[in-house]
N, C-alpha and C. Protein backbone atom coordinates (compact mmCIF):
# COMPACT_ATOMS: atom_id res chain seq x y z
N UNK A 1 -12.25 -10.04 4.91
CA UNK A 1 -11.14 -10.96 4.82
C UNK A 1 -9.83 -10.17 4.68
N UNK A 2 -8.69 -10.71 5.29
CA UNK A 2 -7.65 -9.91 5.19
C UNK A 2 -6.60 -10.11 4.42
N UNK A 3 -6.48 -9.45 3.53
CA UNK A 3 -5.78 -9.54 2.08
C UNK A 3 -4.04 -9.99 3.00
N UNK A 4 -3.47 -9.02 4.13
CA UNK A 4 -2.00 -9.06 4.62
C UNK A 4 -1.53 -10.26 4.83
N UNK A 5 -1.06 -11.33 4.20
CA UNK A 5 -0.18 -12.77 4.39
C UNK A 5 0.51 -12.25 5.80
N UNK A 6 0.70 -13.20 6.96
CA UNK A 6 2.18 -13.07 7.87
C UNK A 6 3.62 -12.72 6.86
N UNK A 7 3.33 -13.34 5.91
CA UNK A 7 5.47 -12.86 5.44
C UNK A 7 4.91 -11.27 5.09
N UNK A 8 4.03 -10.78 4.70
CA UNK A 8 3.60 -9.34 4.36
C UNK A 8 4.24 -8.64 5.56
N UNK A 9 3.72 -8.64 6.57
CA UNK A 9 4.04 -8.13 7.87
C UNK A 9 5.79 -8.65 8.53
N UNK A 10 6.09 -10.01 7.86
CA UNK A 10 7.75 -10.54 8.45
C UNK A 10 8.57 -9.24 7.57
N UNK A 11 8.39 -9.12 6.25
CA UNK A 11 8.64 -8.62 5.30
C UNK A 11 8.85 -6.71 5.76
N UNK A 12 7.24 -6.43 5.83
CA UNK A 12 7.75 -4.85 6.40
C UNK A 12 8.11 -4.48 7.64
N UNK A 13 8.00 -5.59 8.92
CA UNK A 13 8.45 -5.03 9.84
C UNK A 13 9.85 -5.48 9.76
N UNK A 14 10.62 -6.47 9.43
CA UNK A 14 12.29 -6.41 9.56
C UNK A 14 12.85 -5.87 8.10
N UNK A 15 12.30 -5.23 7.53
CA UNK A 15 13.25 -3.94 6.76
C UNK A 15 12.68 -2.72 6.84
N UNK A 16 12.24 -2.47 8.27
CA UNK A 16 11.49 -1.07 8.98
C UNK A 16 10.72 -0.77 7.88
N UNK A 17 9.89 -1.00 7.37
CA UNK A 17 9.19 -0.70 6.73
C UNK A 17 7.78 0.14 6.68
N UNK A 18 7.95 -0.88 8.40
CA UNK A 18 6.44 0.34 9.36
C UNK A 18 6.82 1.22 10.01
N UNK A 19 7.81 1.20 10.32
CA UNK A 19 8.22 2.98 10.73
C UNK A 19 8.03 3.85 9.78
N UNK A 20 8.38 3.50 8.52
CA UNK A 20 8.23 4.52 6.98
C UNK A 20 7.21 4.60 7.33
N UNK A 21 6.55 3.80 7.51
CA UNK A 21 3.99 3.96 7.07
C UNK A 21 3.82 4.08 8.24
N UNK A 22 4.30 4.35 9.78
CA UNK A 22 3.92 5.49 10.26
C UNK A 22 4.22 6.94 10.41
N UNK A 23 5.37 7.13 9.59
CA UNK A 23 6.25 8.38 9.63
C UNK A 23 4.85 9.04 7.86
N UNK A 24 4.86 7.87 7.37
CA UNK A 24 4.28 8.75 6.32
C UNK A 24 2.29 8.20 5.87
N UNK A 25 1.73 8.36 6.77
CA UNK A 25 0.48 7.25 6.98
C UNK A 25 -0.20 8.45 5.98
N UNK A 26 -0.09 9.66 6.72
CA UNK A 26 -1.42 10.25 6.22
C UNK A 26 -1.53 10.31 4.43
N UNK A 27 -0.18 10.31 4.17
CA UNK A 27 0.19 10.11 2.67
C UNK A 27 -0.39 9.14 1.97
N UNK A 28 0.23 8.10 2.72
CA UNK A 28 -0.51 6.54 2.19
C UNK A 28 -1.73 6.18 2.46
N UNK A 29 -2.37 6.85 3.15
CA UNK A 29 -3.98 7.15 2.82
C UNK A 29 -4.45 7.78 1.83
N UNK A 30 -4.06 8.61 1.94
CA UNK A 30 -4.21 9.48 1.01
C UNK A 30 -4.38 9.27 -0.79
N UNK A 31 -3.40 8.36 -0.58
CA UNK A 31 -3.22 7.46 -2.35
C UNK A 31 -4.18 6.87 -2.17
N UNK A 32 -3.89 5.59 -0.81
CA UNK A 32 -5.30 4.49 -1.07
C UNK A 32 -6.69 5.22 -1.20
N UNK A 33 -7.01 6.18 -0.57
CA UNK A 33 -8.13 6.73 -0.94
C UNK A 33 -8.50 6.90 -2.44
N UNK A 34 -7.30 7.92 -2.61
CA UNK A 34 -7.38 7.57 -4.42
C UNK A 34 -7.63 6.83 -5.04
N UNK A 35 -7.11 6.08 -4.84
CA UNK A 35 -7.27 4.59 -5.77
C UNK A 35 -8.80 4.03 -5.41
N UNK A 36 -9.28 4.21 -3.99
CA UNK A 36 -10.44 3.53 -3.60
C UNK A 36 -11.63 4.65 -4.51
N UNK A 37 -11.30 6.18 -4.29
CA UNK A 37 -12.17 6.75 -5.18
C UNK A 37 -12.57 6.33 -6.67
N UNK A 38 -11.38 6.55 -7.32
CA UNK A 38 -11.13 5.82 -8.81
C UNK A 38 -11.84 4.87 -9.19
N UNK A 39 -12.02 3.46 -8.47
CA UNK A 39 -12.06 2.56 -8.56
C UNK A 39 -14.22 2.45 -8.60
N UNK A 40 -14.21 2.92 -7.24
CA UNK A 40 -15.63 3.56 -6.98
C UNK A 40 -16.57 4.20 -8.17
N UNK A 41 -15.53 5.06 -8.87
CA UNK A 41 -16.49 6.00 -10.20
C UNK A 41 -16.10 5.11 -11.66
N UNK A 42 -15.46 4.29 -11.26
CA UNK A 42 -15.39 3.08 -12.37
C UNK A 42 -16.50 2.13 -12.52
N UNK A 43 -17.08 1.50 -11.27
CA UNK A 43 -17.67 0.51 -11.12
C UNK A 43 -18.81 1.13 -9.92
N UNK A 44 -19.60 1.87 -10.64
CA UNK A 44 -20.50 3.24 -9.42
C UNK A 44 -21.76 1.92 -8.81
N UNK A 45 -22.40 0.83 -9.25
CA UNK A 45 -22.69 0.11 -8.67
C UNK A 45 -22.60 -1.21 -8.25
N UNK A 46 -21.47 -0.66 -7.89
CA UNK A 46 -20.57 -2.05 -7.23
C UNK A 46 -20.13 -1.43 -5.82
N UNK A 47 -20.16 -2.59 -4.65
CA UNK A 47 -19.61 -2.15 -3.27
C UNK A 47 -17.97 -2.51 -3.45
N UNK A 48 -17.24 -1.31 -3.50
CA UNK A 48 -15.75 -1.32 -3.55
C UNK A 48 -15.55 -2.06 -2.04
N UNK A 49 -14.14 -3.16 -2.36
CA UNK A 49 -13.39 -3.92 -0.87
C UNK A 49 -12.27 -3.76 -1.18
N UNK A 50 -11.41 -3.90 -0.19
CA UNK A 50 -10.17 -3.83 -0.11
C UNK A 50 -9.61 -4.73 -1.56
N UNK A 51 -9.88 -5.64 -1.44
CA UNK A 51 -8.78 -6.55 -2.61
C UNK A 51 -9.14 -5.84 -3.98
N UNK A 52 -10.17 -5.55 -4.41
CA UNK A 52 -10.51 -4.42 -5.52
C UNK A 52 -9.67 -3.40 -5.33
N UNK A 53 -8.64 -3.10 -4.66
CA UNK A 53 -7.94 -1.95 -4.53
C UNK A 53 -6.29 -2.50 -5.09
N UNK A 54 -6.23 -3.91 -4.13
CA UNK A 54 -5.09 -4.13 -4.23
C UNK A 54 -3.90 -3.78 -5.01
N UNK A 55 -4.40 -4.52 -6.49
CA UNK A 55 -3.39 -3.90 -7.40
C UNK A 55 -3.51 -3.06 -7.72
N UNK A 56 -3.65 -2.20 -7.94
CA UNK A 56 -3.94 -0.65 -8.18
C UNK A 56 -3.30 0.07 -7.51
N UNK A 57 -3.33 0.02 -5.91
CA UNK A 57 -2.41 0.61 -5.14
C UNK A 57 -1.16 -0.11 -5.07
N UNK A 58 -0.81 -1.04 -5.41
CA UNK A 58 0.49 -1.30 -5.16
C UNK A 58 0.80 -0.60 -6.81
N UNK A 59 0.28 -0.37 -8.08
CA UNK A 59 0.95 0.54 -9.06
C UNK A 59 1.00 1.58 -8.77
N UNK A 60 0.36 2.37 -7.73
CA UNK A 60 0.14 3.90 -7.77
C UNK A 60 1.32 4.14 -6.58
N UNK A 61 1.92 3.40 -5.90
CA UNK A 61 2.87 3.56 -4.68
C UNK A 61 3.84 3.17 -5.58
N UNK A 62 3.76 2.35 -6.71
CA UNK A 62 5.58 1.92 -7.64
C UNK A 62 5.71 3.39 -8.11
N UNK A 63 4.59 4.23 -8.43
CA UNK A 63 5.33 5.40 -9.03
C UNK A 63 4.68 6.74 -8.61
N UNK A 64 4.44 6.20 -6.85
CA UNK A 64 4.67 7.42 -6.01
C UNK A 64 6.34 7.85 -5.61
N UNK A 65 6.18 9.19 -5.84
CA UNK A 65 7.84 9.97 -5.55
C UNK A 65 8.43 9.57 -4.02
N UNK A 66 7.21 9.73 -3.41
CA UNK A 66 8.32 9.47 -1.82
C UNK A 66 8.30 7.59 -1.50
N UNK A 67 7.09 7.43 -2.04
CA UNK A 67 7.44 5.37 -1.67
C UNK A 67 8.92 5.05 -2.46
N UNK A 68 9.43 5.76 -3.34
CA UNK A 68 10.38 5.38 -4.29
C UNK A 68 11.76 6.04 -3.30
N UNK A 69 11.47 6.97 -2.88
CA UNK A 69 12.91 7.96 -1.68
C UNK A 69 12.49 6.43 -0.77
N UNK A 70 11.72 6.04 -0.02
CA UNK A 70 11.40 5.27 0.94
C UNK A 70 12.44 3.85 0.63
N UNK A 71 11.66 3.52 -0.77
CA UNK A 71 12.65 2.28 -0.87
C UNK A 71 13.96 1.95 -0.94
N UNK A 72 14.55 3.85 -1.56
CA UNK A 72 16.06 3.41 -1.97
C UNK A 72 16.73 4.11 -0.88
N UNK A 73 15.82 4.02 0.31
CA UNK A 73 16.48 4.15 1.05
C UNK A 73 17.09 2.75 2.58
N UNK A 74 16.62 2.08 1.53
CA UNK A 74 16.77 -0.03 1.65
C UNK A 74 17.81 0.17 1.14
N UNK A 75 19.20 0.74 1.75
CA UNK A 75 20.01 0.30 0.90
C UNK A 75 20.52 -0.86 0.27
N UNK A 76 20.53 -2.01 1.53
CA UNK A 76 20.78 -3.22 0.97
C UNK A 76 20.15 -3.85 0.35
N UNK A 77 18.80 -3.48 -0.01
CA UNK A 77 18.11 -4.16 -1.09
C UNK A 77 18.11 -4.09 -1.95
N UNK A 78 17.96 -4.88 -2.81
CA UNK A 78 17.71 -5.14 -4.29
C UNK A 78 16.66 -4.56 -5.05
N UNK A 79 16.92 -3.73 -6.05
CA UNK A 79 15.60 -3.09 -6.92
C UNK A 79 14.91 -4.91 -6.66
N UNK A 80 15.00 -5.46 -7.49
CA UNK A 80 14.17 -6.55 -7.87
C UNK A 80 12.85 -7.05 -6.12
N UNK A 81 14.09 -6.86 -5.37
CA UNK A 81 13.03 -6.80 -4.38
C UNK A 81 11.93 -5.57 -4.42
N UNK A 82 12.07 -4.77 -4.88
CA UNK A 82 10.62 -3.44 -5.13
C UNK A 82 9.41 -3.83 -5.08
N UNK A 83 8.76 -4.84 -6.06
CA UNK A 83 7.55 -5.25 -6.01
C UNK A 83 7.29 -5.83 -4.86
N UNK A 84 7.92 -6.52 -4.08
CA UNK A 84 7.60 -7.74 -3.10
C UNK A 84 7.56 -6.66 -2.23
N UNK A 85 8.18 -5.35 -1.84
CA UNK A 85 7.58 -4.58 -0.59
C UNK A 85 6.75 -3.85 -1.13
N UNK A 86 6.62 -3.45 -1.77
CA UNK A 86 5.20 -2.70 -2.58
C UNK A 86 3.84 -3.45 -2.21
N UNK A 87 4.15 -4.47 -2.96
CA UNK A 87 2.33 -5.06 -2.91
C UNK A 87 2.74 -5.50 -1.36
N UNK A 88 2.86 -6.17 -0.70
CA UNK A 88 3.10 -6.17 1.07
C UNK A 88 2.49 -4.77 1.72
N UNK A 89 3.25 -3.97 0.84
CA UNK A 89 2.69 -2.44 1.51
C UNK A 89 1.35 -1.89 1.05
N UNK A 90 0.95 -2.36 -0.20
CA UNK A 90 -0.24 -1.93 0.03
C UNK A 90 -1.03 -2.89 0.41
N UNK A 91 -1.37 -4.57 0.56
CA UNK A 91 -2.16 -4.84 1.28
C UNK A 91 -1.85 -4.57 2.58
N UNK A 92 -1.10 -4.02 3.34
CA UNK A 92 -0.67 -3.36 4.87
C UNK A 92 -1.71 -2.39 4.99
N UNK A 93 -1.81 -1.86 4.40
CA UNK A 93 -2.75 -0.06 4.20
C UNK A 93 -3.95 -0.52 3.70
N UNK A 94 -4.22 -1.22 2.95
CA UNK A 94 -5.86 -1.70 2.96
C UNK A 94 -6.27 -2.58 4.11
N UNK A 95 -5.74 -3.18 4.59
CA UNK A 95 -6.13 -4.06 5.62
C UNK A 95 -5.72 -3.20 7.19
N UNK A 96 -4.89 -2.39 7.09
CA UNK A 96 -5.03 -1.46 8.51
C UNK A 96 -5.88 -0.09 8.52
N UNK A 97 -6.08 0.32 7.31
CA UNK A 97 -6.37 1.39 6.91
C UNK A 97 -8.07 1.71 6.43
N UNK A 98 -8.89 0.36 6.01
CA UNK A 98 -9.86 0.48 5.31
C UNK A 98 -10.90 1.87 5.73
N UNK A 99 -10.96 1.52 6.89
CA UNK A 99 -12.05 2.61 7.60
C UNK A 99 -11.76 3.96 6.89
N UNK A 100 -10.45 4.04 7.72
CA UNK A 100 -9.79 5.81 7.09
C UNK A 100 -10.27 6.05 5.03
N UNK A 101 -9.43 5.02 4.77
CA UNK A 101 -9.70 5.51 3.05
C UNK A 101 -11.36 5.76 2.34
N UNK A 102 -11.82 4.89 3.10
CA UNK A 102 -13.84 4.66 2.95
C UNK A 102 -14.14 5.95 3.35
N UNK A 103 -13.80 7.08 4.06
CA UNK A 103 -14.10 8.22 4.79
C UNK A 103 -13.83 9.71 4.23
């Protein structure tokens, strides 16, 4: 099932948001993996899914160093808008990404 709402996707593609997550993918795998590992040696018999990731990766991207250069570089946005492209961005990366992070 796919965690990404349409405004998820209205949301990161008209404040370029997917140009950032393809300019910086292997990165943002890289976390979600993390988080998917983590999550995995938490709950060792349980089958980890994407939405088990969800929040988790959208905390681990609020206080990743470059998602944070990424955002303020929105100039016209509003801190307060932060969360609302965050979690957008990480169900973006679990739901485009699953295969890669599982690997």
């Amino acid at each position: 099932m796919s965690l990404q709402k349409q405004t998820d996707y209205d949301i990161l593609s008209s404040w370029d948001f997917l140009k950032d997550y393809h300019t910086h993918r292997e990165k943002m795998i890289a976390l979600a993996r993390s988080v998917y590992i983590t999550i995995g040696s938490l709950f060792e018999d349980t089958v980890v899914e994407p939405a088990d990731c969800e929040e988790a990766l959208a905390q681990v991207l609020s206080a990743d160093t470059l998602w944070n250069k990424v955002l303020r570089k929105k100039y016209h946005a509003k801190p307060t808008l932060y969360k609302t492209f965050t979690e957008a961005m990480a169900r973006h990366i679990l739901d485009n990404e699953w295969e890669h992070i599982t690997t």
